[in-house]
C-alpha atoms as a PDB file:
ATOM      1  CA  UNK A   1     -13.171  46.648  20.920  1.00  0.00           C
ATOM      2  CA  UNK A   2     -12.841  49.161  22.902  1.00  0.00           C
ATOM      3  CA  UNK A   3      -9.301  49.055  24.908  1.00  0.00           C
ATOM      4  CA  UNK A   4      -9.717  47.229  28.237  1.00  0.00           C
ATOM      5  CA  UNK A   5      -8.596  48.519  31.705  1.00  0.00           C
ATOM      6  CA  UNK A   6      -5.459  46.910  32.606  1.00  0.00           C
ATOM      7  CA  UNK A   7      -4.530  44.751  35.867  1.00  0.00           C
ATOM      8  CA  UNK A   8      -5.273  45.847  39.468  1.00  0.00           C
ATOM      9  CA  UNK A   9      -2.344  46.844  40.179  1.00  0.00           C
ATOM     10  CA  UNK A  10      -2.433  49.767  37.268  1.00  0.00           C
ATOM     11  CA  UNK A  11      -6.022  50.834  38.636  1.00  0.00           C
ATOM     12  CA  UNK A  12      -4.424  51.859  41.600  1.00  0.00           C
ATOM     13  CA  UNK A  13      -4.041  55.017  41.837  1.00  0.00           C
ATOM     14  CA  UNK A  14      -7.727  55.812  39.792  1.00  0.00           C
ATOM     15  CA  UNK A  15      -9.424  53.492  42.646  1.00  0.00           C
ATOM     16  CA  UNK A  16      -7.590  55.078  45.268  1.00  0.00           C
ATOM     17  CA  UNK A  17      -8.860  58.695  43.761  1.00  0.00           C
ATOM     18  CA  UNK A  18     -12.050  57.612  43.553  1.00  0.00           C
ATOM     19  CA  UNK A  19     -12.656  55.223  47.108  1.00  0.00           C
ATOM     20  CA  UNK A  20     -10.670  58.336  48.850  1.00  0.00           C
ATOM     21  CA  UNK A  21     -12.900  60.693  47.337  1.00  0.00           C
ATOM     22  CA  UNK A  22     -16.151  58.792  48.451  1.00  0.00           C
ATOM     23  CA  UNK A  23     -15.045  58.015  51.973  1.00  0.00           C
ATOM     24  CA  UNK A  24     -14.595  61.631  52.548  1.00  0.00           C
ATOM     25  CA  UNK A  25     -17.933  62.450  51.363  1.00  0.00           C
ATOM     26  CA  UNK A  26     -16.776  64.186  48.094  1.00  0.00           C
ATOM     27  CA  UNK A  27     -18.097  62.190  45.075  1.00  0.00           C
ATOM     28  CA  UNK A  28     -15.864  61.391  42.197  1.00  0.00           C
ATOM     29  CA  UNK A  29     -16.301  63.803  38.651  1.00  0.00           C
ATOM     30  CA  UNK A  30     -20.085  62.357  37.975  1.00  0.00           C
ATOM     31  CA  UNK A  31     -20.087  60.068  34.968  1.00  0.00           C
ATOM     32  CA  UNK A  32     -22.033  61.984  31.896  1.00  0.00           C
ATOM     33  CA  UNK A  33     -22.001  58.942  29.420  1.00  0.00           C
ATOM     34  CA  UNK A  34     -23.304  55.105  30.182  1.00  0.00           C
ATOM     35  CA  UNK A  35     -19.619  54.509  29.542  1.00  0.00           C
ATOM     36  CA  UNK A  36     -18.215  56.677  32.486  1.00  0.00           C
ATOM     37  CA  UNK A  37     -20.959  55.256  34.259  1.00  0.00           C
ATOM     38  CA  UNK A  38     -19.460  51.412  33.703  1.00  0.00           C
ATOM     39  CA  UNK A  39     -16.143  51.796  33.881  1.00  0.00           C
ATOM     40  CA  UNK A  40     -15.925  54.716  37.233  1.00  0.00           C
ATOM     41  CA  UNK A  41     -18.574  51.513  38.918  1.00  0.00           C
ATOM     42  CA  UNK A  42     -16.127  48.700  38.373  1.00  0.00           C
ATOM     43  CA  UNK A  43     -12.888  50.944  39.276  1.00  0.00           C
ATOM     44  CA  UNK A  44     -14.778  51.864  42.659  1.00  0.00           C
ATOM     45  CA  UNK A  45     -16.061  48.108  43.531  1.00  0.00           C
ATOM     46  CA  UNK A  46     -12.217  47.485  42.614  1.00  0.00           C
ATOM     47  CA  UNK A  47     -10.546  49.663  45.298  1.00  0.00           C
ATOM     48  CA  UNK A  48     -13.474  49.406  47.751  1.00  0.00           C
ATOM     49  CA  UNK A  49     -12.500  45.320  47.470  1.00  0.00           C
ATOM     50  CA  UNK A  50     -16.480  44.351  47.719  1.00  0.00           C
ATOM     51  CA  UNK A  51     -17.299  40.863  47.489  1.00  0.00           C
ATOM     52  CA  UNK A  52     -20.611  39.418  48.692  1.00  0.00           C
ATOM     53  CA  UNK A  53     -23.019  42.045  49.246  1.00  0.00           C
ATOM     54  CA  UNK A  54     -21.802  45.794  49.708  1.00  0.00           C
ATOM     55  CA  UNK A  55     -21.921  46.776  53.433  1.00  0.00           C
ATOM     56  CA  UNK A  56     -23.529  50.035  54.241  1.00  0.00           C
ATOM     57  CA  UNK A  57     -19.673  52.195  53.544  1.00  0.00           C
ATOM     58  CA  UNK A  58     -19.584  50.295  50.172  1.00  0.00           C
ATOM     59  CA  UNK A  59     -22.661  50.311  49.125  1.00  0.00           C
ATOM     60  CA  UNK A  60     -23.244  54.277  50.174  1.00  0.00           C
ATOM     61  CA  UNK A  61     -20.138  54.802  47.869  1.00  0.00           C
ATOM     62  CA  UNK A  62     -21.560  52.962  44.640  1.00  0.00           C
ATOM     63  CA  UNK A  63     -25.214  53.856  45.143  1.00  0.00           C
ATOM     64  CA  UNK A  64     -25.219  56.912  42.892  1.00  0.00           C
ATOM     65  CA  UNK A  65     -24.180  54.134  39.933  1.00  0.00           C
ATOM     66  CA  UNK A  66     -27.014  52.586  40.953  1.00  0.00           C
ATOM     67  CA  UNK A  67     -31.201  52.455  40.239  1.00  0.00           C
ATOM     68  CA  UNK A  68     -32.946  52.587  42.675  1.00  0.00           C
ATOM     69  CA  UNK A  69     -34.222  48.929  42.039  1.00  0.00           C
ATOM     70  CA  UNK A  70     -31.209  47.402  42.877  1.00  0.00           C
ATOM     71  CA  UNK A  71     -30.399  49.365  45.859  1.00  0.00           C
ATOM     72  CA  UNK A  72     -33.580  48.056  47.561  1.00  0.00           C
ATOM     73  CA  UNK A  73     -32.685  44.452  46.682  1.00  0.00           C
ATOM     74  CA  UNK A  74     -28.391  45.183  47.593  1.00  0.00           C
ATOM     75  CA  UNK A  75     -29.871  46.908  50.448  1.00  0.00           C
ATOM     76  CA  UNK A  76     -32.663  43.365  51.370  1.00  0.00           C
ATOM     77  CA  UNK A  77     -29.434  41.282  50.830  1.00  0.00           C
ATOM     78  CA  UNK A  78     -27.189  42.394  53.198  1.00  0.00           C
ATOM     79  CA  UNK A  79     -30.585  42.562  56.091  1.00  0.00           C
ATOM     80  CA  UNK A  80     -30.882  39.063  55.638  1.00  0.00           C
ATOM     81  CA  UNK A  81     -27.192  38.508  55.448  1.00  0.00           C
ATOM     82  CA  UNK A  82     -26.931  39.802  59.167  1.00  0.00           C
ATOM     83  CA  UNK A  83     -30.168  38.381  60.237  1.00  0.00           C
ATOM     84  CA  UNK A  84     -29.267  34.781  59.584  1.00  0.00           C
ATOM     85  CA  UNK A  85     -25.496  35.382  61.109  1.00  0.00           C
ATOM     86  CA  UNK A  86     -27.223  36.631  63.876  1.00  0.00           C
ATOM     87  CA  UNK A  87     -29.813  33.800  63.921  1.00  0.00           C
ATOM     88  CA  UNK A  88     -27.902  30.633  63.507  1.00  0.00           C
ATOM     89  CA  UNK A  89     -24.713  31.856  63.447  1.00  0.00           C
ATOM     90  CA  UNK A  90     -23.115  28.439  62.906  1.00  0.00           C
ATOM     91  CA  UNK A  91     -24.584  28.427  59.381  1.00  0.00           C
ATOM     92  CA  UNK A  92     -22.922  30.392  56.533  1.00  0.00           C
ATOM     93  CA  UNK A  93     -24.771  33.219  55.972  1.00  0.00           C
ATOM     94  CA  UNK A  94     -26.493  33.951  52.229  1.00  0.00           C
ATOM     95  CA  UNK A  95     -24.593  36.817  50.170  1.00  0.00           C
ATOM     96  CA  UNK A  96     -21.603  36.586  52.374  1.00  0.00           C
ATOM     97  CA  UNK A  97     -18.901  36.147  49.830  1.00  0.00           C
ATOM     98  CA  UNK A  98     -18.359  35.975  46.147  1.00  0.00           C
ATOM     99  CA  UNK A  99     -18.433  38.287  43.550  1.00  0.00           C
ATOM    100  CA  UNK A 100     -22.437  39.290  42.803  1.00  0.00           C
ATOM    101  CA  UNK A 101     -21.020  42.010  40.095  1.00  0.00           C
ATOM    102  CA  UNK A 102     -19.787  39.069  37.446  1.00  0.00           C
ATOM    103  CA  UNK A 103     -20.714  35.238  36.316  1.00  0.00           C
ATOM    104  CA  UNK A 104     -17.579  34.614  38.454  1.00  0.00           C
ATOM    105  CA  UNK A 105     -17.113  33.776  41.886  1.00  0.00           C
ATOM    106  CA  UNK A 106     -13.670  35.154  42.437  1.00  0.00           C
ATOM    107  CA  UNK A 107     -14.219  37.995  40.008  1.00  0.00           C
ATOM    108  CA  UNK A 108     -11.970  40.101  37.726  1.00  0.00           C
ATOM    109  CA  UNK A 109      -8.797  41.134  38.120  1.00  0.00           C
ATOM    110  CA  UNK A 110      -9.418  43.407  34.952  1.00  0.00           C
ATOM    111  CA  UNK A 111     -11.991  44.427  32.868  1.00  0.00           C
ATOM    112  CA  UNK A 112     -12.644  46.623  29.841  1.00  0.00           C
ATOM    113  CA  UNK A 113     -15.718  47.903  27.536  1.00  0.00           C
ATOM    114  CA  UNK A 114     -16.160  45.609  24.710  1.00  0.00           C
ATOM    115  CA  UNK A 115     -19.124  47.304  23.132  1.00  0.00           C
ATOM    116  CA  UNK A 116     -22.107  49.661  23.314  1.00  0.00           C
ATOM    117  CA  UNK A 117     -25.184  49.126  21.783  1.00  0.00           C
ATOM    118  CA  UNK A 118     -28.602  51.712  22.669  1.00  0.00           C
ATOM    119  CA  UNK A 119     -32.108  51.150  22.590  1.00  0.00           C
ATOM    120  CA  UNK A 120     -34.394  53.298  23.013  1.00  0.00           C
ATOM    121  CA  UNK A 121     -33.110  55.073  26.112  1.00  0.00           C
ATOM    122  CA  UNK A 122     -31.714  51.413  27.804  1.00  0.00           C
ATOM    123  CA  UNK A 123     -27.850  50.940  26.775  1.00  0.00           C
ATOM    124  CA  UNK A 124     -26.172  47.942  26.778  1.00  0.00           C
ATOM    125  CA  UNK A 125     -22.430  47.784  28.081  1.00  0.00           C
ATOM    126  CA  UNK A 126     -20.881  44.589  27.446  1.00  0.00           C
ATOM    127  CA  UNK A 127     -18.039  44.121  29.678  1.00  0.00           C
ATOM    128  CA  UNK A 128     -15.377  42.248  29.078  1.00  0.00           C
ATOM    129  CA  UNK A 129     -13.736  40.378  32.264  1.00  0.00           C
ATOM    130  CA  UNK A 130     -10.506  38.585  32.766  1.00  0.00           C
ATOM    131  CA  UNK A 131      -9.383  36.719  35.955  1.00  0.00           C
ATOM    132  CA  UNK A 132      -5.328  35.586  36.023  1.00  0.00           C
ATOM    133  CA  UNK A 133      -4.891  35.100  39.570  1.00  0.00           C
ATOM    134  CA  UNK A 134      -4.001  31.785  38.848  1.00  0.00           C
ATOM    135  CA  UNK A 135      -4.058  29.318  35.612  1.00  0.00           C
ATOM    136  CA  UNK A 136      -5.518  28.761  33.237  1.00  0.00           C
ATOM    137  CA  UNK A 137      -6.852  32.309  32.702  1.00  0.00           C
ATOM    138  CA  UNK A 138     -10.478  33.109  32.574  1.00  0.00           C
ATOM    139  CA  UNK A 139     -11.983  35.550  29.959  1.00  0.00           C
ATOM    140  CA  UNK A 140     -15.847  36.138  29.507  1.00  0.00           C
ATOM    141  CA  UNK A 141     -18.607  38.402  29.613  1.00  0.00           C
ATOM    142  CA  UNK A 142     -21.415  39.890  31.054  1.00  0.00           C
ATOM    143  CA  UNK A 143     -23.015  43.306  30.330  1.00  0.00           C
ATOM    144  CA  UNK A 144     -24.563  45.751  31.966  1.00  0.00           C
ATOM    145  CA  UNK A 145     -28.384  47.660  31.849  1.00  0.00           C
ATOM    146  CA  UNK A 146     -27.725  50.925  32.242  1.00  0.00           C
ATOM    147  CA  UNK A 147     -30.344  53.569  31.834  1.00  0.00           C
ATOM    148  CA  UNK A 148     -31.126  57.535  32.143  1.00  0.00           C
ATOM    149  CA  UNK A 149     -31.375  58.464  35.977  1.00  0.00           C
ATOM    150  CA  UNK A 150     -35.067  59.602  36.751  1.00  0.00           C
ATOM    151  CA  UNK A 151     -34.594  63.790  37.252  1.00  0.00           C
ATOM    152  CA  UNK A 152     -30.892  63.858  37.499  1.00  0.00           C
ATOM    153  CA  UNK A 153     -29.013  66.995  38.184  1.00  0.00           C
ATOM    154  CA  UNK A 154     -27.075  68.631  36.292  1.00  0.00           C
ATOM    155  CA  UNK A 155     -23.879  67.363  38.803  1.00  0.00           C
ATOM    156  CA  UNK A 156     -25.284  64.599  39.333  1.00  0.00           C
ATOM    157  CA  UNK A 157     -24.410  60.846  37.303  1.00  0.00           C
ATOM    158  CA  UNK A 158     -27.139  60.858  34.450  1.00  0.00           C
ATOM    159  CA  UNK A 159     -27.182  57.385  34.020  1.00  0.00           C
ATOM    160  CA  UNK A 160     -27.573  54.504  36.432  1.00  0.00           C
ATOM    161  CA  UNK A 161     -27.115  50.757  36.239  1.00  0.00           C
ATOM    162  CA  UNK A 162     -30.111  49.019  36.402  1.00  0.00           C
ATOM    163  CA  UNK A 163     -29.668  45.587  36.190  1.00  0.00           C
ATOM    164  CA  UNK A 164     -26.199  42.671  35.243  1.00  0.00           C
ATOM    165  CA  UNK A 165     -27.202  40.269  32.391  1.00  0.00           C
ATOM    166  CA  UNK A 166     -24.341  37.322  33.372  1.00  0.00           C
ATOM    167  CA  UNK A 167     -23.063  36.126  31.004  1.00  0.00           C
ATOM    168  CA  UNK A 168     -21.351  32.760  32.321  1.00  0.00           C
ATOM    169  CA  UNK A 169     -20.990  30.050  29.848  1.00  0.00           C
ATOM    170  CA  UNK A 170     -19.552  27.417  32.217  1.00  0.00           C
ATOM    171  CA  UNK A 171     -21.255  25.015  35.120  1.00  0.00           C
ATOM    172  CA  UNK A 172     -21.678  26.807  38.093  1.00  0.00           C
ATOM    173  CA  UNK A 173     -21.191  29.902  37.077  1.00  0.00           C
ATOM    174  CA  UNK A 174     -23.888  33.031  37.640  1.00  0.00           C
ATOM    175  CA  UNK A 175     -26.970  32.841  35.067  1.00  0.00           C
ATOM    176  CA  UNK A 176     -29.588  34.875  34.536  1.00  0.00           C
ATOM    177  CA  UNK A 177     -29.556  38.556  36.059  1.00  0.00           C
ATOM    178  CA  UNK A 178     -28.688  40.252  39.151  1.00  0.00           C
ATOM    179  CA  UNK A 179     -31.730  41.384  39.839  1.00  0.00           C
ATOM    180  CA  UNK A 180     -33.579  38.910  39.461  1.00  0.00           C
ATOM    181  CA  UNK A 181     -31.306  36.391  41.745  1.00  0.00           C
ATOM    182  CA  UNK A 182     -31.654  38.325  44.421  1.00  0.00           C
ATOM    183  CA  UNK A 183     -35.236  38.314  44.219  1.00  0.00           C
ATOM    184  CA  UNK A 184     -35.062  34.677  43.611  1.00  0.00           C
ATOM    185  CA  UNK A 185     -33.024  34.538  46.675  1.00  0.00           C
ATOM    186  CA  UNK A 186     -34.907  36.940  49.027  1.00  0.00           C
ATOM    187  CA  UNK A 187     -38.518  35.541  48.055  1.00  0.00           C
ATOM    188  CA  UNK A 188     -40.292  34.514  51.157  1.00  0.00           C
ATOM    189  CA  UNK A 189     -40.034  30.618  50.253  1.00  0.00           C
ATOM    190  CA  UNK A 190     -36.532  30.602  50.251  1.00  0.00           C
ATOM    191  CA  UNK A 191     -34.731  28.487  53.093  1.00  0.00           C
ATOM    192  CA  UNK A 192     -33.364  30.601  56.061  1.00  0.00           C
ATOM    193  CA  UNK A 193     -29.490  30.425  56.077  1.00  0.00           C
ATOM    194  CA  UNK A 194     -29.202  28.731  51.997  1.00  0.00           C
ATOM    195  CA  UNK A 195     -26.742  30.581  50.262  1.00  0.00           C
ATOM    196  CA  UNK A 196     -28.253  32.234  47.087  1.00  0.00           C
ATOM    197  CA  UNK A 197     -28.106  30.762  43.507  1.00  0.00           C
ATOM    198  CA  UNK A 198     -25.721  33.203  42.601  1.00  0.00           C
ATOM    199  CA  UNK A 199     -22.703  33.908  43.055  1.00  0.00           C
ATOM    200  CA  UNK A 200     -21.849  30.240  42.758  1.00  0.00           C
ATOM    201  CA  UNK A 201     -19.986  28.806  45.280  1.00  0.00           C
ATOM    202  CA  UNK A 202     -17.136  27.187  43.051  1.00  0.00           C
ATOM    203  CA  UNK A 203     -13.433  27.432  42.649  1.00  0.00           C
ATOM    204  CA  UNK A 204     -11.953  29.281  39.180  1.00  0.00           C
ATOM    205  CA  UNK A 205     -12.827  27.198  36.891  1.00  0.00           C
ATOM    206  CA  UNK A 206     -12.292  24.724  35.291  1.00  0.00           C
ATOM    207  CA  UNK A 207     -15.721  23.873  36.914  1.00  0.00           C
ATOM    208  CA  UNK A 208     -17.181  21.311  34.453  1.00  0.00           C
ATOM    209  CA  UNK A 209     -16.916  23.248  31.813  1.00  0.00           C
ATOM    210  CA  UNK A 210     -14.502  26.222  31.303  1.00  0.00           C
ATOM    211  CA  UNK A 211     -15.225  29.417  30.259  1.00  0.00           C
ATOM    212  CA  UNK A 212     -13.429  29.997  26.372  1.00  0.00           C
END
C-alpha cells in the first residue's frame, strides 16, 4: 500500500499552497500521472472545505481534475440546488450538504492511495479513506475513474477524473457512482426539493451496519 496522506491538520500547508494558488488564478504544478491527479484533487477539496456540491469558486478551482462529464452534472447540481432554495425555500434544498466525493457523509479526515491498477487507457485509483473525528473510527474505500484528458497541453493536467465508484459497505452509505447519482437525482421525474440518494443523510456510522 502505498503510504497514506496523514491528518488535516498535516495537509495544511500543501492545501493552503494549492487553494492560494487557485484563488489567485495561478494553477497548482499540473498533475502528469493519474496519481498526482488523485491525490493534488483530494488535497484541494480538503483546503477548499467543499461539502455538498462545489459552488462556482470551488468548483472553478477543481475543474481541471475534472471530465468534462462530471462538470456538466456538478455544474446541473448546484442549478437545481439554488433553484429549489429559491423556490420553496422552507424545504432543504438537494446537494446542499454532505460529502458527494466519498461513501461517507461527513467525509475524510485523511486519505491515501491504496492501489493502481490500468486498463486500457482508464486507471483505477483506489483510495483509501479514514474519518476519526469522533469514535469509533471509520476506514473504507472508494476509487476513482480517472482517464487521459481529450487534447491536453503540454502544461496542462493529462489526466482527469471521470467518474467515483463508492465503495460504502454499510446502510446508508453512498452506492453506486457519482455520476450516475446525480443523474439519478437530476432526471426530470425526480421530486422538486428531495434530497438526492447520495450523499446519505446519516450520522458516522455506526448506521446499521458499520463500515470494517
Amino acid at each position: 500500500m502505498i503510504a497514506p496522506f496523514t491528518h488535516r491538520l498535516r495537509l495544511a500547508a500543501a492545501s493552503t499552497a494549492l487553494v492560494l494558488s487557485a484563488a489567485a488564478g495561478c494553477r497548482p504544478s499540473a498533475p502528469s500521472s493519474p496519481s498526482e491527479t488523485a491525490a493534488q484533487f483530494y488535497t484541494l477539496l480538503d483546503g477548499l472545505g467543499v461539502s455538498g456540491v462545489p459552488d462556482s469558486l470551488a468548483l472553478d478551482a477543481v475543474q481541471p481534475y475534472l471530465d468534462s462529464t462530471l462538470v456538466r452534472l456538478l455544474v446541473e447540481a448546484r442549478h437545481a440546488r439554488d433553484s429549489v432554495a429559491r423556490l420553496v425555500p422552507r424545504e432543504k434544498p438537494p446537494f446542499i450538504d454532505g460529502d458527494l466525493f466519498s461513501s461517507l457523509f461527513e467525509g475524510n479526515t485523511s486519505f491515501g492511495i491504496r492501489s493502481i491498477a490500468t486498463r486500457g487507457d482508464t486507471t483505477l485509483a483506489v483510495m483509501a479513506f479514514t474519518n476519526a473525528m469522533q469514535p469509533p473510527t471509520v476506514k473504507w474505500t472508494d476509487t476513482l475513474v480517472i482517464v487521459p484528458r481529450a487534447n491536453a497541453k503540454p502544461k496542462s493536467p493529462q489526466f482527469v477524473i471521470a467518474d467515483l465508484r463508492y465503495g460504502a459497505s454499510w446502510d446508508f452509505g453512498n452506492r453506486g457512482t457519482l455520476v450516475g447519482s446525480l443523474r439519478a437525482a437530476l432526471a426530470p421525474d425526480s421530486a422538486a426539493g428531495t434530497p438526492p440518494a447520495t450523499p446519505a443523510a446519516c450520522a458516522t456510522p455506526p448506521c446499521g451496519t458499520s463500515p470494517r
